[in-house]
Protein backbone atom coordinates (compact mmCIF):
# COMPACT_ATOMS: atom_id res chain seq x y z
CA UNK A 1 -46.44 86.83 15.66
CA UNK A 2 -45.43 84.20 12.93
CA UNK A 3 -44.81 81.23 12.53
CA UNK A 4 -42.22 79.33 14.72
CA UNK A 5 -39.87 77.46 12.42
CA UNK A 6 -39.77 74.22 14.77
CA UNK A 7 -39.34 71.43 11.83
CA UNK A 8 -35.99 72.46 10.06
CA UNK A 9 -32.53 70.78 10.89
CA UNK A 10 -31.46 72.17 13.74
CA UNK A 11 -28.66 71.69 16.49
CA UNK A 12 -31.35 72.62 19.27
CA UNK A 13 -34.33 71.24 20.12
CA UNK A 14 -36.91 74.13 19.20
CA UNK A 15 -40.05 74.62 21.26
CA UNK A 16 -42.80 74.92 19.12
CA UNK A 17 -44.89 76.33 21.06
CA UNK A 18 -42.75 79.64 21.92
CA UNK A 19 -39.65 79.06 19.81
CA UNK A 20 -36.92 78.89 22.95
CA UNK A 21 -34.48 76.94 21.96
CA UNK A 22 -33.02 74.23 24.19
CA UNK A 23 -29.46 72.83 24.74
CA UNK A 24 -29.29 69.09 23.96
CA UNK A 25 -28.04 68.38 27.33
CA UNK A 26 -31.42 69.72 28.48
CA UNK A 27 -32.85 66.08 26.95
CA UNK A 28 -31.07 63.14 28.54
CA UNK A 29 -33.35 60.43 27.84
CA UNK A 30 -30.74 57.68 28.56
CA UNK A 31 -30.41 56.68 24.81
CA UNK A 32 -34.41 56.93 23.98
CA UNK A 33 -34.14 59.64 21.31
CA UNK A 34 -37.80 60.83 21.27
CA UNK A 35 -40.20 61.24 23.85
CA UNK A 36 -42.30 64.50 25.57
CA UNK A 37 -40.47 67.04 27.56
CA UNK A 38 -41.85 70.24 29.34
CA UNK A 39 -40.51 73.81 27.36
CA UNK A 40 -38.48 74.87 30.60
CA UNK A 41 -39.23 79.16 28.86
CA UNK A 42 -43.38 78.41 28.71
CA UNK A 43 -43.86 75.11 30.52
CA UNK A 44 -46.15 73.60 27.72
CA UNK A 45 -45.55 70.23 26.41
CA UNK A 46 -44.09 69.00 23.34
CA UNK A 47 -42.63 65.99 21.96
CA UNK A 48 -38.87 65.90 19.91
CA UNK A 49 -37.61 63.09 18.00
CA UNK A 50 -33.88 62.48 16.77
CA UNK A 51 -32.67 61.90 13.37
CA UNK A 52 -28.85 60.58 13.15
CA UNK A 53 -26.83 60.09 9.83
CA UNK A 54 -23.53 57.96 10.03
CA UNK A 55 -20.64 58.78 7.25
CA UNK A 56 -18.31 56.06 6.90
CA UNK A 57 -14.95 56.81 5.85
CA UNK A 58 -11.51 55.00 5.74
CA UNK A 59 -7.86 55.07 5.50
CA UNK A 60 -5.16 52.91 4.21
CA UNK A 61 -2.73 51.40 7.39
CA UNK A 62 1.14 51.95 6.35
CA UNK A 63 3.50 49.79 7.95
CA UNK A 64 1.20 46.63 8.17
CA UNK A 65 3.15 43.23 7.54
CA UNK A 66 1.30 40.81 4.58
């Protein structure tokens, strides 16, 4: 068997242990977005972490009074 791809950008937390990949309602940490959670396909432990980006963007209001 090779390698599990566990580290790329993904939408799903990856188990690296067996590769299942987990919904992200599976990990409600109540805003803590890394910690150790039990693979519920193999039962091992691993620990996940969360990376966020924000985009701004913006938009001119029409109509506004100066």
């Amino acid at each position: 068997m090779g390698e599990i791809d566990h580290t790329s950008i993904s939408w799903k937390i990856v188990c690296p242990h067996c590769g299942h990949k987990h919904d992200d309602t599976d990990f409600r940490c109540d805003g803590v977005m890394e910690g150790n959670q039990i693979c519920h396909s193999c039962d091992r432990e691993f620990s996940f972490t969360s990376d966020f980006t924000v985009y701004w963007t913006t938009e001119k209001i029409t109509n506004q009074s100066s």
